[in-house]
N, C-alpha and C. Protein backbone atom coordinates (compact mmCIF):
# COMPACT_ATOMS: atom_id res chain seq x y z
N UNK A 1 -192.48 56.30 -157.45
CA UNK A 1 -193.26 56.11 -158.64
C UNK A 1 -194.59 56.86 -158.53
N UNK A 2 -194.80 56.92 -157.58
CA UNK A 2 -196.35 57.62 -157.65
C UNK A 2 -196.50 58.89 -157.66
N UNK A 3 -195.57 59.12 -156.77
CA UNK A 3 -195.14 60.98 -156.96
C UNK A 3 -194.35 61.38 -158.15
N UNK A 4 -193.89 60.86 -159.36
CA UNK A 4 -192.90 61.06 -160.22
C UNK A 4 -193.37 62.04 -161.31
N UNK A 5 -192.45 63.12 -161.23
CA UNK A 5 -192.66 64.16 -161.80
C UNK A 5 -192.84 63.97 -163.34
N UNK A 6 -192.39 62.74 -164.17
CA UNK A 6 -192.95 62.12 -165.55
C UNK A 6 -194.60 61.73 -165.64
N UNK A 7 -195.03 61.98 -164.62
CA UNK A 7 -196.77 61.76 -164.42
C UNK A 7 -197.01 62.78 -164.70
N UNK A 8 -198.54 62.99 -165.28
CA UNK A 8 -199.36 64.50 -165.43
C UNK A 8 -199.84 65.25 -163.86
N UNK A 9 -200.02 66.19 -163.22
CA UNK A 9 -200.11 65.99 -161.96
C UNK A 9 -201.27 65.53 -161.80
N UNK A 10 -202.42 65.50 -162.50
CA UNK A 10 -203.59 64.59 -162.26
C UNK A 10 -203.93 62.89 -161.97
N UNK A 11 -202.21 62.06 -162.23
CA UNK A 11 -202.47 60.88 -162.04
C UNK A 11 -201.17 60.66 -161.01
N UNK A 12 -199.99 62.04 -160.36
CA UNK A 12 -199.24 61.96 -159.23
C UNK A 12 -200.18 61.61 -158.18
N UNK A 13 -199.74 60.59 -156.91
CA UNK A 13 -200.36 60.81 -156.02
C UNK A 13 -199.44 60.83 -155.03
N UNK A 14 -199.75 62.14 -154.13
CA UNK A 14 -198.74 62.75 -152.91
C UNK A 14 -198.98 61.46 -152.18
N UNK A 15 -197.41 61.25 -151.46
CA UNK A 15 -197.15 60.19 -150.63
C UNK A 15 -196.34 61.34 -149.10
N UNK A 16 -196.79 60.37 -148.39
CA UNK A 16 -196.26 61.08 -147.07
C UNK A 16 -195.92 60.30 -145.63
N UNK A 17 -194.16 60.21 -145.85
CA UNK A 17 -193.76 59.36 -145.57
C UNK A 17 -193.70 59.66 -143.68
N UNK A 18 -194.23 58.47 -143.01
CA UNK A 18 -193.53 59.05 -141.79
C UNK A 18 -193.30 57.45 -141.07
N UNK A 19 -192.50 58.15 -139.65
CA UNK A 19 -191.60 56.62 -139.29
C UNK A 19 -192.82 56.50 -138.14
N UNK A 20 -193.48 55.35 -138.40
CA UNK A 20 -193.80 54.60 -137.25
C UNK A 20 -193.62 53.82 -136.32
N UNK A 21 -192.71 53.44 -136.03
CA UNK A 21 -191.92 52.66 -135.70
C UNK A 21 -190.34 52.75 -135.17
N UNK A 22 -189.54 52.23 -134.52
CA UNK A 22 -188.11 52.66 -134.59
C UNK A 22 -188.08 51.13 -133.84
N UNK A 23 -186.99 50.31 -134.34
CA UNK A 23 -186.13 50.16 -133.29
C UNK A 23 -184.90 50.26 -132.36
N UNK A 24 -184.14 49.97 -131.52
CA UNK A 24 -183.35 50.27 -130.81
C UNK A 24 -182.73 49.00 -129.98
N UNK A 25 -181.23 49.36 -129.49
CA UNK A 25 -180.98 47.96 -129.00
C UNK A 25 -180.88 48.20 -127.54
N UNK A 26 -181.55 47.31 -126.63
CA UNK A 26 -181.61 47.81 -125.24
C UNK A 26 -180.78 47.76 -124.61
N UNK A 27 -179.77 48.91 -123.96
CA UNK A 27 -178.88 48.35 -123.34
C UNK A 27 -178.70 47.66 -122.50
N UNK A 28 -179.25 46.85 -122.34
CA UNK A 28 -178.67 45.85 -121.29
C UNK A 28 -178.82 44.82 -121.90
N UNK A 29 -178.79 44.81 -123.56
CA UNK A 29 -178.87 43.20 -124.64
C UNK A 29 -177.15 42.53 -124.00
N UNK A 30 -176.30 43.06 -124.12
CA UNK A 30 -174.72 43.00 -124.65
C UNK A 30 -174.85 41.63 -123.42
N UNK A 31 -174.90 42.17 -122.27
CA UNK A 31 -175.07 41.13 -120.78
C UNK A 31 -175.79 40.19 -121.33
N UNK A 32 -177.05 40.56 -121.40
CA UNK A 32 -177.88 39.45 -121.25
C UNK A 32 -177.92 38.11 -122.53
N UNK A 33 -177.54 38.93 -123.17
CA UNK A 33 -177.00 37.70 -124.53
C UNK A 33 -176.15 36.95 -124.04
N UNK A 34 -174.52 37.99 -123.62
CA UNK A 34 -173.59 36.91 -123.27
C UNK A 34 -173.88 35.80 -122.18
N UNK A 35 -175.08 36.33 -121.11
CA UNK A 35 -175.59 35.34 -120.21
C UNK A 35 -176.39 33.59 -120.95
N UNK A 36 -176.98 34.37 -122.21
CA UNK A 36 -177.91 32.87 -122.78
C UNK A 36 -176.65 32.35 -123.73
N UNK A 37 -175.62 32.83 -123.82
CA UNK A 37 -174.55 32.46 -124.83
C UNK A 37 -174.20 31.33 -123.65
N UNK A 38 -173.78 31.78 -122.10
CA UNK A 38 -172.96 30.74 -121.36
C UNK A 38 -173.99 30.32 -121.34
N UNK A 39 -175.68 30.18 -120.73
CA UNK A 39 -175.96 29.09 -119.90
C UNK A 39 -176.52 27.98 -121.09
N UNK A 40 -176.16 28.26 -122.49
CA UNK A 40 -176.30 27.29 -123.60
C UNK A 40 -174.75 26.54 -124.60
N UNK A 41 -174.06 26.83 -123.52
CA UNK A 41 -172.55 26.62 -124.24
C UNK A 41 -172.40 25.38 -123.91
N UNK A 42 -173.07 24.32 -123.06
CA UNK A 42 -173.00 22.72 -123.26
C UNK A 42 -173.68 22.43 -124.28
N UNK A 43 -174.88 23.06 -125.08
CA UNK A 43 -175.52 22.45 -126.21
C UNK A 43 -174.98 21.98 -127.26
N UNK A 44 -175.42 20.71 -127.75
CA UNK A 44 -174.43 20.38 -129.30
C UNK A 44 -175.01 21.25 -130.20
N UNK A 45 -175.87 21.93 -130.38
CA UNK A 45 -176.26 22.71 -131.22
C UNK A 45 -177.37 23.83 -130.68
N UNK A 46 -176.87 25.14 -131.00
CA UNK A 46 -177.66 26.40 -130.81
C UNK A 46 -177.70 27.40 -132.10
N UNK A 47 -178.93 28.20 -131.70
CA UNK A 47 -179.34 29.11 -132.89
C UNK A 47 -179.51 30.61 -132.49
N UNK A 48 -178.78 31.17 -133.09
CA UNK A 48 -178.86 32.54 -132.78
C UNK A 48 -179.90 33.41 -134.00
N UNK A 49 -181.13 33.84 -133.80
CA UNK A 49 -182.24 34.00 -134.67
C UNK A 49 -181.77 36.07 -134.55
N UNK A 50 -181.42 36.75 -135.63
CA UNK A 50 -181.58 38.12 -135.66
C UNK A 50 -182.79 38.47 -136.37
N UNK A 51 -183.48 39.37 -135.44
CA UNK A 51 -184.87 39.56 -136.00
C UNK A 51 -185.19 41.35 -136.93
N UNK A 52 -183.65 41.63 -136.59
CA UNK A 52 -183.75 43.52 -136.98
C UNK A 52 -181.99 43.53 -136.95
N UNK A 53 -182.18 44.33 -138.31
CA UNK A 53 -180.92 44.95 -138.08
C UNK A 53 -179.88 45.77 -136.85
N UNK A 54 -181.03 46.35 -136.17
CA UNK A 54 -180.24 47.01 -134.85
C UNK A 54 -179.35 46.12 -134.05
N UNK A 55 -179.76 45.37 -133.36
CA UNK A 55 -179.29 44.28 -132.65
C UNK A 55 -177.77 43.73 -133.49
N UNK A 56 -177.71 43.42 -134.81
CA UNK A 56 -176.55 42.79 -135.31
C UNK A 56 -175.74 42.98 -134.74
N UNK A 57 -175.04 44.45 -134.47
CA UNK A 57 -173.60 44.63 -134.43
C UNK A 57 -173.40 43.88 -132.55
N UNK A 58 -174.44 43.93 -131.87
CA UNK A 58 -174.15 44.12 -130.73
C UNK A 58 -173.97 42.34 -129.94
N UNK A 59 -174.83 41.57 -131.09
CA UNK A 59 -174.50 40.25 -131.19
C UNK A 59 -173.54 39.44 -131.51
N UNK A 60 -172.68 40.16 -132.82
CA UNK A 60 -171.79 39.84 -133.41
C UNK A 60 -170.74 39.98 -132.39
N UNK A 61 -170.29 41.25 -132.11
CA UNK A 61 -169.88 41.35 -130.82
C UNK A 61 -170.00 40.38 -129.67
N UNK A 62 -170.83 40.16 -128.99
CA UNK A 62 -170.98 39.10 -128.02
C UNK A 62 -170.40 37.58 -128.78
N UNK A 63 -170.88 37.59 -130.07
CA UNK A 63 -169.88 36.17 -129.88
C UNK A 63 -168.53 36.43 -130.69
N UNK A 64 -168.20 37.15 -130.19
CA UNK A 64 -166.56 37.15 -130.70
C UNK A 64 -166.21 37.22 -132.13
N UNK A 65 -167.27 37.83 -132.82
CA UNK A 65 -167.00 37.78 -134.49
C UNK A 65 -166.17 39.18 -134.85
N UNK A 66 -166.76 40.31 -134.17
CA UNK A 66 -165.93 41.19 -135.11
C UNK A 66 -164.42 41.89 -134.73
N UNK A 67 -163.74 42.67 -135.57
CA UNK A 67 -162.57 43.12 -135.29
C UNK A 67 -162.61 44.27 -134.54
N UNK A 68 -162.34 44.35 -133.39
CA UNK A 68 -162.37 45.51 -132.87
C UNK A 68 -161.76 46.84 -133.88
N UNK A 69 -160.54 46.57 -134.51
CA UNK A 69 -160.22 47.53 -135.58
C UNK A 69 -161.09 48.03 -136.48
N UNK A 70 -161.88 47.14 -137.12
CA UNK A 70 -162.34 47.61 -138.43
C UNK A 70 -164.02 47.37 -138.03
N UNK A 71 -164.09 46.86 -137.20
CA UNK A 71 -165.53 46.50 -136.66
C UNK A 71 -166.31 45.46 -137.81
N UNK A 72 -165.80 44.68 -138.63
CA UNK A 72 -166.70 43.84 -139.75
C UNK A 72 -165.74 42.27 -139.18
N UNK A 73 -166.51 41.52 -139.46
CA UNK A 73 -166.06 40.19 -139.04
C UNK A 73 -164.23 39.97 -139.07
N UNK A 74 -163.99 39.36 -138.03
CA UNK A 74 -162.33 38.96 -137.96
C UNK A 74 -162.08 37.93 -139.58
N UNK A 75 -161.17 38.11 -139.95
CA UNK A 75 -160.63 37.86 -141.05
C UNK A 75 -161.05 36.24 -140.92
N UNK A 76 -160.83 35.06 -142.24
CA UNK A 76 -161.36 33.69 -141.58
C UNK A 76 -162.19 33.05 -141.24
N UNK A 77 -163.63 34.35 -140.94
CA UNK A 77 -165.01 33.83 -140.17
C UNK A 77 -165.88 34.59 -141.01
N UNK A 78 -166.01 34.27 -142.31
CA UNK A 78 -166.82 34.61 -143.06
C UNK A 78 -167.91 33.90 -143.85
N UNK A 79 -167.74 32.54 -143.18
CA UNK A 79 -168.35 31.54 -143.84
C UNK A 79 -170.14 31.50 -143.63
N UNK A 80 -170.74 30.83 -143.19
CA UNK A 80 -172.01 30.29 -142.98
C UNK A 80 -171.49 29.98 -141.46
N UNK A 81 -172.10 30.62 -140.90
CA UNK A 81 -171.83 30.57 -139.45
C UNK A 81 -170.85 31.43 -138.56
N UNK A 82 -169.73 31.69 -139.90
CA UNK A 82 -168.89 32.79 -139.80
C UNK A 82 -167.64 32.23 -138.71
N UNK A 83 -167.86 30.82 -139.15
CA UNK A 83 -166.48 30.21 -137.90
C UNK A 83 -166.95 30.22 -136.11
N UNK A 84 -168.33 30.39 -135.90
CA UNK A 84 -168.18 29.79 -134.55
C UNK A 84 -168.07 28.78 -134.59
N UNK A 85 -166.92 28.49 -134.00
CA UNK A 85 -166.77 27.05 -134.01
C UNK A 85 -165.70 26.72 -132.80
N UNK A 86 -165.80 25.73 -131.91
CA UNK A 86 -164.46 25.69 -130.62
C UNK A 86 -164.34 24.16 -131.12
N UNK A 87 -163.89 23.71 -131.61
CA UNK A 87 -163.21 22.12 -132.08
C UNK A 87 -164.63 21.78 -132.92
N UNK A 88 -165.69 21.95 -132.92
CA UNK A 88 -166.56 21.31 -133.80
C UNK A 88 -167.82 22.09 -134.04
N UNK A 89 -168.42 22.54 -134.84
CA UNK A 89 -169.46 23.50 -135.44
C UNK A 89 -170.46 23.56 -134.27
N UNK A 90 -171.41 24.29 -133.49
CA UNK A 90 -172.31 24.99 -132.36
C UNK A 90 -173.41 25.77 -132.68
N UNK A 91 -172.73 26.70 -133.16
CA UNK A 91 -173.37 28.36 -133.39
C UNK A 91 -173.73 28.05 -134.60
N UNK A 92 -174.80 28.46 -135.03
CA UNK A 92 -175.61 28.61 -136.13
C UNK A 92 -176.50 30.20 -136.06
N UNK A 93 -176.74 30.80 -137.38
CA UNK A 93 -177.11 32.23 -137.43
C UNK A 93 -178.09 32.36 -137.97
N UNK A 94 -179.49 32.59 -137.83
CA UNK A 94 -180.55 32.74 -139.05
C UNK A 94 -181.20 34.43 -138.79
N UNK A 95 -181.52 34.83 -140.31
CA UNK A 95 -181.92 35.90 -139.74
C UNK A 95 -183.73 35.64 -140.16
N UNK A 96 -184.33 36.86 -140.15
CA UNK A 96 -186.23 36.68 -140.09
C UNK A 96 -185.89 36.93 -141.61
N UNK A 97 -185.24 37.77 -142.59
CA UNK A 97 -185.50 37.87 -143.52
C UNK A 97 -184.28 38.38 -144.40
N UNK A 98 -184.43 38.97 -145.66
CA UNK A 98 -183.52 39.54 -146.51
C UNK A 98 -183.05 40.70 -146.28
N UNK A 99 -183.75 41.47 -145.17
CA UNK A 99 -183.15 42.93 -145.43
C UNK A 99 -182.32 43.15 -143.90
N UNK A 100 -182.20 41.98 -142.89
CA UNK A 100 -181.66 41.45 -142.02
C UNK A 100 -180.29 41.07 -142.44
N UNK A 101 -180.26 39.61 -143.42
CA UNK A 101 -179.78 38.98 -144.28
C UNK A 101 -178.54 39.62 -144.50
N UNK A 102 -179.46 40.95 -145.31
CA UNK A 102 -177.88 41.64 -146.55
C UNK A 102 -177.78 42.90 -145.75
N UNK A 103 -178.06 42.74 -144.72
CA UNK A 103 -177.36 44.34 -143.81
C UNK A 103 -175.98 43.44 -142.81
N UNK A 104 -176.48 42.07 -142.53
CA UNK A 104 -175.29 41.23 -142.43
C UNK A 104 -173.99 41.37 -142.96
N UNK A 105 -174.13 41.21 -144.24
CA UNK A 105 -173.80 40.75 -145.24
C UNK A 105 -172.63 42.71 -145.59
N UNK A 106 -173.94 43.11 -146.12
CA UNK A 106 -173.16 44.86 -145.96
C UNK A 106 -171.98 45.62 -145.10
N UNK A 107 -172.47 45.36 -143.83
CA UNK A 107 -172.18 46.32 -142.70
C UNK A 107 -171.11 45.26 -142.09
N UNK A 108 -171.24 43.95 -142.27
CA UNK A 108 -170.25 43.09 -141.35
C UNK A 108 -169.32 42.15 -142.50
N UNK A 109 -169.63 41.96 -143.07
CA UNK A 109 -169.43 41.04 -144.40
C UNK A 109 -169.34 39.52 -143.49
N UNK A 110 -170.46 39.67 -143.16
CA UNK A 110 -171.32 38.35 -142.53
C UNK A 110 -171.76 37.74 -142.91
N UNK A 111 -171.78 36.10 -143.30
CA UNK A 111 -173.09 35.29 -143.93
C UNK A 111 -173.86 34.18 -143.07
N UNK A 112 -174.77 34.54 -142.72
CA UNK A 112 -176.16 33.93 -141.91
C UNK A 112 -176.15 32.35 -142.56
N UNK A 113 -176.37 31.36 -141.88
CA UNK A 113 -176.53 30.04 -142.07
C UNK A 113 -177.78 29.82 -142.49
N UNK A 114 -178.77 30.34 -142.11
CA UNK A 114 -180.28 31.43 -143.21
C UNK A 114 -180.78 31.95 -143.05
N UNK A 115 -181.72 32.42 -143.96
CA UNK A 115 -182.42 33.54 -143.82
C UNK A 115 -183.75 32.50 -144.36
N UNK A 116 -184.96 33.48 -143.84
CA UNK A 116 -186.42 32.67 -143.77
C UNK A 116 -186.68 33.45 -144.88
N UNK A 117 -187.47 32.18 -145.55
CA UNK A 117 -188.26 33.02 -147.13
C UNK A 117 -189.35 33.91 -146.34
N UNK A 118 -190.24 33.28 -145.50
CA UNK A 118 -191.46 34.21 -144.48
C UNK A 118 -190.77 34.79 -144.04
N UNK A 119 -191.03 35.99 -143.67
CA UNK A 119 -190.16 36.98 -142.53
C UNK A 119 -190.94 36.82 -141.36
N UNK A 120 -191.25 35.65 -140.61
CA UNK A 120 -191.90 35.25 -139.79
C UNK A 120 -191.19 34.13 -138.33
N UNK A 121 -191.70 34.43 -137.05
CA UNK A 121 -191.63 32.89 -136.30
C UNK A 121 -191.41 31.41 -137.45
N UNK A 122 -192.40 31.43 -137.46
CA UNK A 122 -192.75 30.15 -138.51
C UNK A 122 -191.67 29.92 -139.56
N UNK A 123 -191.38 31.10 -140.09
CA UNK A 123 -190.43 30.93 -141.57
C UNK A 123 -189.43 30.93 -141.07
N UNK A 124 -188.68 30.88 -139.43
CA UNK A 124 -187.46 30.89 -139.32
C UNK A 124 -187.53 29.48 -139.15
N UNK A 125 -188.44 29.18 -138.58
CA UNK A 125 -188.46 27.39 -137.78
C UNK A 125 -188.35 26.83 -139.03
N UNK A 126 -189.07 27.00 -140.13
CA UNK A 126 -188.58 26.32 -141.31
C UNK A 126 -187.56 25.95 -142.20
N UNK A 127 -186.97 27.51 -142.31
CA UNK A 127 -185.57 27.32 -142.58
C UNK A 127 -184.60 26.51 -141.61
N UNK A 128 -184.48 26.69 -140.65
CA UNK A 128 -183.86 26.34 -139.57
C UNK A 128 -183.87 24.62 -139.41
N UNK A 129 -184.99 23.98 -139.95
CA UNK A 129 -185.10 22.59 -140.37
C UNK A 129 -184.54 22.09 -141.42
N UNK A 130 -185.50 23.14 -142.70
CA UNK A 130 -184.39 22.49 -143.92
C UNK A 130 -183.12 22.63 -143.73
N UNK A 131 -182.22 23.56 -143.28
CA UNK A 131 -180.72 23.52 -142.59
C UNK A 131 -180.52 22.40 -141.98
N UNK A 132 -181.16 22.13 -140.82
CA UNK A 132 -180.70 20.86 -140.18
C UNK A 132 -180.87 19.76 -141.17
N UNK A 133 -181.78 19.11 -141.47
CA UNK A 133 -182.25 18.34 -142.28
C UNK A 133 -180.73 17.63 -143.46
N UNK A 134 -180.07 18.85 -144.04
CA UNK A 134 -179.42 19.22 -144.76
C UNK A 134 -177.80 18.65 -144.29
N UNK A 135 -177.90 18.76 -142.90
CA UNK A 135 -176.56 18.64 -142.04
C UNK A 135 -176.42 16.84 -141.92
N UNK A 136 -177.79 16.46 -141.72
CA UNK A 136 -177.82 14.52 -141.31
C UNK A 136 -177.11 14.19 -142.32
């Protein structure tokens, strides 16, 4: 909008985009996830918080969601939580925000148990209550 050539060039203003930032998934997440996956697999209830799109695929993966064929969730586990489940519901998914959310949602045809209105610490802990809250 600001650069748009329907402006006079006296009220365009040049924008100049550059990446500050990147993230990346470290390789050595894949291990170390599946390590906090076992040493939390007695819990009656755990939360898996995605804070960036990068990381998704490599999580999803670790807990056994996607198809090795087609790489988007195994057929069945598309729900809110996406079917982790071993005899009774565990795994729970929240992401920090919407653009987390619907790259889920896009790239895996994944649906997160929630997503935080804040894209924050705080706004996950919140959601993550009203969810529970929701479950009593």
């Amino acid at each position: 909008m600001l650069m748009n050539a329907s402006l006079p060039a006296n009220e365009r203003i040049r924008v100049d985009e550059l990446e500050v930032y990147g993230t990346t998934t470290q390789s050595g997440f894949p291990s170390v996830f599946a390590s906090a996956l076992s040493a939390s697999s007695a819990a009656k209830t755990r939360w898996v918080v995605v804070f960036s799109p990068t990381g998704c695929e490599a999580a999803l993966r670790e807990l056994g969601l996607l198809d090795e064929e087609t790489g988007r969730v195994k057929t069945g586990e598309r729900g809110g939580g996406c079917g982790i489940r071993r005899g009774r519901r565990q795994t729970y998914v929240a992401t920090i925000g919407p653009t987390t959310r619907d790259y889920l949602r896009r790239e895996f045809g994944f649906e997160a148990d929630v997503c935080a209105e804040v894209p924050s610490p705080e706004g996950v802990g919140s959601a993550i209550e009203r969810f529970m809250v929701g479950l009593e």
